[in-house]
PDB file of N, CA and C in Angstrom:
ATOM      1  N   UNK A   1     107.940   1.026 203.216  1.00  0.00           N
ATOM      2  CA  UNK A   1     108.643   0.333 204.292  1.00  0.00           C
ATOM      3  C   UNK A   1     107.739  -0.761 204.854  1.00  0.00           C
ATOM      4  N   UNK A   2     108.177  -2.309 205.139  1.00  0.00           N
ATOM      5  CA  UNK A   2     107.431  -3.032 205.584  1.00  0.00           C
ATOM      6  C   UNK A   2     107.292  -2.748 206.911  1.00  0.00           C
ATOM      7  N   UNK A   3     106.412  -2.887 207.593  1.00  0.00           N
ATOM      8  CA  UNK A   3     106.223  -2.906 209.373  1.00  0.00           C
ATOM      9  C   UNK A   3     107.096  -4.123 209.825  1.00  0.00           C
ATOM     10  N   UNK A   4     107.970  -3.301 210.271  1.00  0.00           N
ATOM     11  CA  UNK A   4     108.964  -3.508 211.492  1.00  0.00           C
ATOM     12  C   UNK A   4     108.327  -3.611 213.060  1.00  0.00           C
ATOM     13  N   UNK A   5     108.903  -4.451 213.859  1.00  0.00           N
ATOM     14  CA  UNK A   5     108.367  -4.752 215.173  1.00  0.00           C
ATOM     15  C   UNK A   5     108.814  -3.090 215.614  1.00  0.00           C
ATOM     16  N   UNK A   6     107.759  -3.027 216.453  1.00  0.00           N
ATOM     17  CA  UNK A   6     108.328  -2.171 217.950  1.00  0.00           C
ATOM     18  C   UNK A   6     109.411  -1.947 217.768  1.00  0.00           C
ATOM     19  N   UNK A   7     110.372  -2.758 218.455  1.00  0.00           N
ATOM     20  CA  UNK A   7     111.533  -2.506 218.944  1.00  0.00           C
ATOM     21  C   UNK A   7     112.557  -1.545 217.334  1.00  0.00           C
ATOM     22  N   UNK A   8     112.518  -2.735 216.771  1.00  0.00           N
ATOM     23  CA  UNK A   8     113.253  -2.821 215.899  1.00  0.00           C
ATOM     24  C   UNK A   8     113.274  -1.246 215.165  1.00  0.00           C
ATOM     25  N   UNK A   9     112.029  -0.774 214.974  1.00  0.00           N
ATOM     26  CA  UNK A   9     111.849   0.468 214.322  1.00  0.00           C
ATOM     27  C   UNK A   9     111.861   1.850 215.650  1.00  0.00           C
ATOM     28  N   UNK A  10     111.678   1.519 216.602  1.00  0.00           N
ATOM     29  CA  UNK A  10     112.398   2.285 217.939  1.00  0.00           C
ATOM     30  C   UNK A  10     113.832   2.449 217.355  1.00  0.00           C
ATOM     31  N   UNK A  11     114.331   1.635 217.747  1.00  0.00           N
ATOM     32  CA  UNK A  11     116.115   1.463 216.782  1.00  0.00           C
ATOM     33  C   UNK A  11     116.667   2.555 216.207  1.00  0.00           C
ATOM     34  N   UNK A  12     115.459   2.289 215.010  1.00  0.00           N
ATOM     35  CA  UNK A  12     115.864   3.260 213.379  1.00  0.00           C
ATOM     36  C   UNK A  12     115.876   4.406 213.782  1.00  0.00           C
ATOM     37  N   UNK A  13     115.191   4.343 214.556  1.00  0.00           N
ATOM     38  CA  UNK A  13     114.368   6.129 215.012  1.00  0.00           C
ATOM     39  C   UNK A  13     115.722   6.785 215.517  1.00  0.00           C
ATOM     40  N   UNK A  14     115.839   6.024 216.739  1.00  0.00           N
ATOM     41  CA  UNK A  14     116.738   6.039 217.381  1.00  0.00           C
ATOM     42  C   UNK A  14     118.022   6.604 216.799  1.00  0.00           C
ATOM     43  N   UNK A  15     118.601   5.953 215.717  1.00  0.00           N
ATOM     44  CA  UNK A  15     119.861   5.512 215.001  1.00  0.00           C
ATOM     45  C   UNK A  15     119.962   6.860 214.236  1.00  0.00           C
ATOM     46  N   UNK A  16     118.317   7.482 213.560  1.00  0.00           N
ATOM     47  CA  UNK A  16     118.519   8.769 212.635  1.00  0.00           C
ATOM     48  C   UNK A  16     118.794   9.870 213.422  1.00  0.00           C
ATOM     49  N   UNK A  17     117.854  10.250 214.619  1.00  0.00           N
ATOM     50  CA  UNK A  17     117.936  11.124 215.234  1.00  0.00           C
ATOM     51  C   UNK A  17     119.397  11.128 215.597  1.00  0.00           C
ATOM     52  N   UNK A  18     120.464  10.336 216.332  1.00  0.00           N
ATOM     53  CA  UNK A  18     121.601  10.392 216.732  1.00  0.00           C
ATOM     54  C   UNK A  18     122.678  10.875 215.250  1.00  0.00           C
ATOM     55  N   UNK A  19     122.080  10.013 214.066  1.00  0.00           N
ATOM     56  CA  UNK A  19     123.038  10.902 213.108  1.00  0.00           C
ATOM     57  C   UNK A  19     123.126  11.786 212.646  1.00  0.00           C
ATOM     58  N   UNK A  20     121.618  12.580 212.821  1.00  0.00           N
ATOM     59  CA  UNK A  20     121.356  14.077 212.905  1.00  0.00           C
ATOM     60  C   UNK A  20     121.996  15.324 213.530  1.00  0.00           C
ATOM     61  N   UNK A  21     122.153  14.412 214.996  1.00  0.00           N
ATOM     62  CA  UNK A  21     122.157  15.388 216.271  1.00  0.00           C
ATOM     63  C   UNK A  21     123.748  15.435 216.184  1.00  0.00           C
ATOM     64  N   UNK A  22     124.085  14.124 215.506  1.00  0.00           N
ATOM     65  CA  UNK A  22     126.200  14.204 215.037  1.00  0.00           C
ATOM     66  C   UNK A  22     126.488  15.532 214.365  1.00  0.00           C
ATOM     67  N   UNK A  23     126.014  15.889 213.536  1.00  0.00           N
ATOM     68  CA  UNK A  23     126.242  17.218 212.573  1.00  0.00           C
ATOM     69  C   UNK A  23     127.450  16.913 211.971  1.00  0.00           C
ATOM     70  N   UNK A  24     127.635  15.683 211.559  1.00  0.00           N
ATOM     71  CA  UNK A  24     128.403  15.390 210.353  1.00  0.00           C
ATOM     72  C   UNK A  24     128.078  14.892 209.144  1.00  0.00           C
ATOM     73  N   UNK A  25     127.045  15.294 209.036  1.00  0.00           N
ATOM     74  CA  UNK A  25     126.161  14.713 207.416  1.00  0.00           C
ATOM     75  C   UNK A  25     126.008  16.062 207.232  1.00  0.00           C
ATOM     76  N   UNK A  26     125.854  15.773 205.603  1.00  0.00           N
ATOM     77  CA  UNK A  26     125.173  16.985 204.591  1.00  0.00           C
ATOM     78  C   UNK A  26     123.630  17.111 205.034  1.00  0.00           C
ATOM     79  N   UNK A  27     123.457  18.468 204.184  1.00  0.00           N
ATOM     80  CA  UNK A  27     122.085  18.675 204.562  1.00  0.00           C
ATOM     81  C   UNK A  27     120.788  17.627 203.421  1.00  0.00           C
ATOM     82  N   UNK A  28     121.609  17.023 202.976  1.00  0.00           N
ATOM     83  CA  UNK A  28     121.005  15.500 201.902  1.00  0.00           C
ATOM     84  C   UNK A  28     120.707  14.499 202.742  1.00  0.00           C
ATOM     85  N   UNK A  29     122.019  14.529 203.264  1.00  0.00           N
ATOM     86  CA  UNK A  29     121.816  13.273 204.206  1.00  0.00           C
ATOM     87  C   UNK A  29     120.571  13.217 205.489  1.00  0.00           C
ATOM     88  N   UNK A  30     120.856  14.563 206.072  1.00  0.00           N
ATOM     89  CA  UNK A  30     119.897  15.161 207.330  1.00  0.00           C
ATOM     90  C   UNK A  30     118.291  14.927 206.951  1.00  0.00           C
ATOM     91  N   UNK A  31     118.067  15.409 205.289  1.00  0.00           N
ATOM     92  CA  UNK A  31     116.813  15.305 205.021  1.00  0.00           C
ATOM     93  C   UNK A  31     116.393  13.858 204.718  1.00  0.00           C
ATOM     94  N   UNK A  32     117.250  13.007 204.604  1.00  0.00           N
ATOM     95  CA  UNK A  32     116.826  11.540 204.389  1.00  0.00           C
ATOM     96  C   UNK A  32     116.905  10.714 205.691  1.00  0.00           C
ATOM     97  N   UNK A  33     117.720  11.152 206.660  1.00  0.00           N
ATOM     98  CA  UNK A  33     117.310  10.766 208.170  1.00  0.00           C
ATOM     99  C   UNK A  33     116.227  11.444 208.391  1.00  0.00           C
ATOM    100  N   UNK A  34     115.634  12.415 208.591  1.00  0.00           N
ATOM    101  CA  UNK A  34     114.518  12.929 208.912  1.00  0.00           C
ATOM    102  C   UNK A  34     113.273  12.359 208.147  1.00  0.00           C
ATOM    103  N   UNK A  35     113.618  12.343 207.140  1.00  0.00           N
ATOM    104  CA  UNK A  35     111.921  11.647 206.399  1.00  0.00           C
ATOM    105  C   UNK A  35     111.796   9.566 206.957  1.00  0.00           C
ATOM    106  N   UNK A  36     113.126   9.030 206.660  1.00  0.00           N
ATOM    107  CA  UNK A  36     113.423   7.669 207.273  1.00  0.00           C
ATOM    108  C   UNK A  36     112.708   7.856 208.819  1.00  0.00           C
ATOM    109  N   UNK A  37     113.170   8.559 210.165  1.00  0.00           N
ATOM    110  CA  UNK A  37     112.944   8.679 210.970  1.00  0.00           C
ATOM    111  C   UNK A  37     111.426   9.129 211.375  1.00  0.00           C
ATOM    112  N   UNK A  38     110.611  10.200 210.258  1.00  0.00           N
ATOM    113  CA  UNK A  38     109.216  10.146 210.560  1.00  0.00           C
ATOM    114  C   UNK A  38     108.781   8.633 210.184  1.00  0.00           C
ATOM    115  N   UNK A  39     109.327   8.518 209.079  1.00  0.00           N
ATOM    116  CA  UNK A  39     108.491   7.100 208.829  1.00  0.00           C
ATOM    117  C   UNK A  39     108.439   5.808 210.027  1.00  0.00           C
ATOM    118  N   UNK A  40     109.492   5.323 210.767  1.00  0.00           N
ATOM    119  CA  UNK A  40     109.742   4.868 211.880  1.00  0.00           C
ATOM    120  C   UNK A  40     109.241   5.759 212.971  1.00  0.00           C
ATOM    121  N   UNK A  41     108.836   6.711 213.506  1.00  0.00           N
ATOM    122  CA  UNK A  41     108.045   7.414 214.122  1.00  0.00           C
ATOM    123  C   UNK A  41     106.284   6.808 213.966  1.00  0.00           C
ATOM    124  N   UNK A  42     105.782   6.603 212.842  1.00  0.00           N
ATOM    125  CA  UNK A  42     104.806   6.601 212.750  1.00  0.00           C
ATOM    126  C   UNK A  42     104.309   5.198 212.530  1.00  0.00           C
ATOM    127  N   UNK A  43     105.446   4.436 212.233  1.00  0.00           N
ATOM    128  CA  UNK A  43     105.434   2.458 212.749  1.00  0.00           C
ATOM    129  C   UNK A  43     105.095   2.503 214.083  1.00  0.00           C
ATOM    130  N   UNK A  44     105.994   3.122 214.533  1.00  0.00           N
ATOM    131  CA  UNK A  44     105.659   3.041 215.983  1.00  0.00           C
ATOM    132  C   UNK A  44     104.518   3.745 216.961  1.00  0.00           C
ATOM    133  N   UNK A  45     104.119   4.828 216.393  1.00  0.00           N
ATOM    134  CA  UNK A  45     102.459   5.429 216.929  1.00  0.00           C
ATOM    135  C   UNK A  45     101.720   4.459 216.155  1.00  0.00           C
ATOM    136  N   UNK A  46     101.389   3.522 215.314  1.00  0.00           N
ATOM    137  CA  UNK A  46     100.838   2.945 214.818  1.00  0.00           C
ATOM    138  C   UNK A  46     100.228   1.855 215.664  1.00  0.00           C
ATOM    139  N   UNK A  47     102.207   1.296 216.121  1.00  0.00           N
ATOM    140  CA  UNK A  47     101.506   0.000 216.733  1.00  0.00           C
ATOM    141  C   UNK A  47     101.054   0.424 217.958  1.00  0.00           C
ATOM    142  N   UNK A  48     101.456   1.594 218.817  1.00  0.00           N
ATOM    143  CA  UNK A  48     101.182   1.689 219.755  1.00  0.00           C
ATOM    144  C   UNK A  48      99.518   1.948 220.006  1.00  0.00           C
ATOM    145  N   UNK A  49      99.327   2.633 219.272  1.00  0.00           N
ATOM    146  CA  UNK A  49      97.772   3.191 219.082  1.00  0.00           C
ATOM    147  C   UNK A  49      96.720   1.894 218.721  1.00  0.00           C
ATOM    148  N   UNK A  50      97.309   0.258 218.203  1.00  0.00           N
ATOM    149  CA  UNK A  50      96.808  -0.756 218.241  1.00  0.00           C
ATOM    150  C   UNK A  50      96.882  -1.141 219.288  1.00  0.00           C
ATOM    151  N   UNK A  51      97.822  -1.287 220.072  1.00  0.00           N
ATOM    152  CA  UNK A  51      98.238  -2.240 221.310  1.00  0.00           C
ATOM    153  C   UNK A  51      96.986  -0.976 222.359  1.00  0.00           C
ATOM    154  N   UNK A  52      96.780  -0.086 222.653  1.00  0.00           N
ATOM    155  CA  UNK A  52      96.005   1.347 223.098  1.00  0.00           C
ATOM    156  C   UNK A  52      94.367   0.155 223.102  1.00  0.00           C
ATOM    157  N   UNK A  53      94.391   0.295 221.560  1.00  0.00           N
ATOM    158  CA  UNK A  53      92.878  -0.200 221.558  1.00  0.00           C
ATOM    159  C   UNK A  53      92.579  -1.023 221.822  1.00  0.00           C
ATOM    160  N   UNK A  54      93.453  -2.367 221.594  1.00  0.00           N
ATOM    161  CA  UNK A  54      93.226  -3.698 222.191  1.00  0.00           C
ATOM    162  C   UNK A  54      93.013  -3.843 223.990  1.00  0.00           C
ATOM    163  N   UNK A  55      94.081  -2.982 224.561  1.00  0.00           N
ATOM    164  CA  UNK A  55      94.089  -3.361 226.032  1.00  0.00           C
ATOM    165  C   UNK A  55      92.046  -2.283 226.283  1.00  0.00           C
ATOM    166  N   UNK A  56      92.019  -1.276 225.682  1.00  0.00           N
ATOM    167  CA  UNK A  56      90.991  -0.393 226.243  1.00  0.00           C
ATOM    168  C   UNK A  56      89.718  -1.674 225.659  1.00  0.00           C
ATOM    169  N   UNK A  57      89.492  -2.646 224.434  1.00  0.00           N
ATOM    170  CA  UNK A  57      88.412  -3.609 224.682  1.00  0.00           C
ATOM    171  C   UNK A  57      88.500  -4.575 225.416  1.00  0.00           C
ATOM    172  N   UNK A  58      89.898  -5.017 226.067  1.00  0.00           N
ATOM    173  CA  UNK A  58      90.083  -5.718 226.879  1.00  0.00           C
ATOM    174  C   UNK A  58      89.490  -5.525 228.128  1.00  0.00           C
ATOM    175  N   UNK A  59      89.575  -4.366 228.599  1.00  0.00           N
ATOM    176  CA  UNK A  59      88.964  -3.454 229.667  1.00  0.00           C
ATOM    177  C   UNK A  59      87.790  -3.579 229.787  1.00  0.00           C
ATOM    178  N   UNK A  60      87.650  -3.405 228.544  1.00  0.00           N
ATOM    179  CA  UNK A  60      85.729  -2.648 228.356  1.00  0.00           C
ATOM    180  C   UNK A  60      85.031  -4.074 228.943  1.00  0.00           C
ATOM    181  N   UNK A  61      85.384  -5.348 228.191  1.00  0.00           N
ATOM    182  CA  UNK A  61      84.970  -6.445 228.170  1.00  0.00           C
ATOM    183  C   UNK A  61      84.651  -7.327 229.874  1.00  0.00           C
ATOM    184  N   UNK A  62      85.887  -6.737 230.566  1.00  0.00           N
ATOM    185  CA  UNK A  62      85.817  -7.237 231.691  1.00  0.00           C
ATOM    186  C   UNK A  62      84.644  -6.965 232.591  1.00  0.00           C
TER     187      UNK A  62
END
């Protein structure tokens, strides 16, 4: 998966969990929202954990 902004992969996340929580998919489908949805889970601890380090040398620096 290419890195998706923030938002955008918030979204996805967003979008699997809700078609999950529908309980109108197979259990095929459930397991391919769930693996899609970690993956967008972990775009997003990614960037966050960048944006984390940048503001904490920003800090440091001051």
């Amino acid at each position: 998966m290419d890195k998706l902004k923030f938002e955008d992969s918030l979204i996805k996340l967003q979008e699997a969990c809700e078609k999950m929580k529908s309980g109108n998919i197979t259990l095929e489908e459930a397991i391919a929202c769930y693996n899609e949805g970690k993956e967008h889970y972990r775009n997003c601890k990614s960037i966050l954990d960048e944006a984390t380090s940048s503001i904490e040398i920003i800090e440091r620096d001051e």
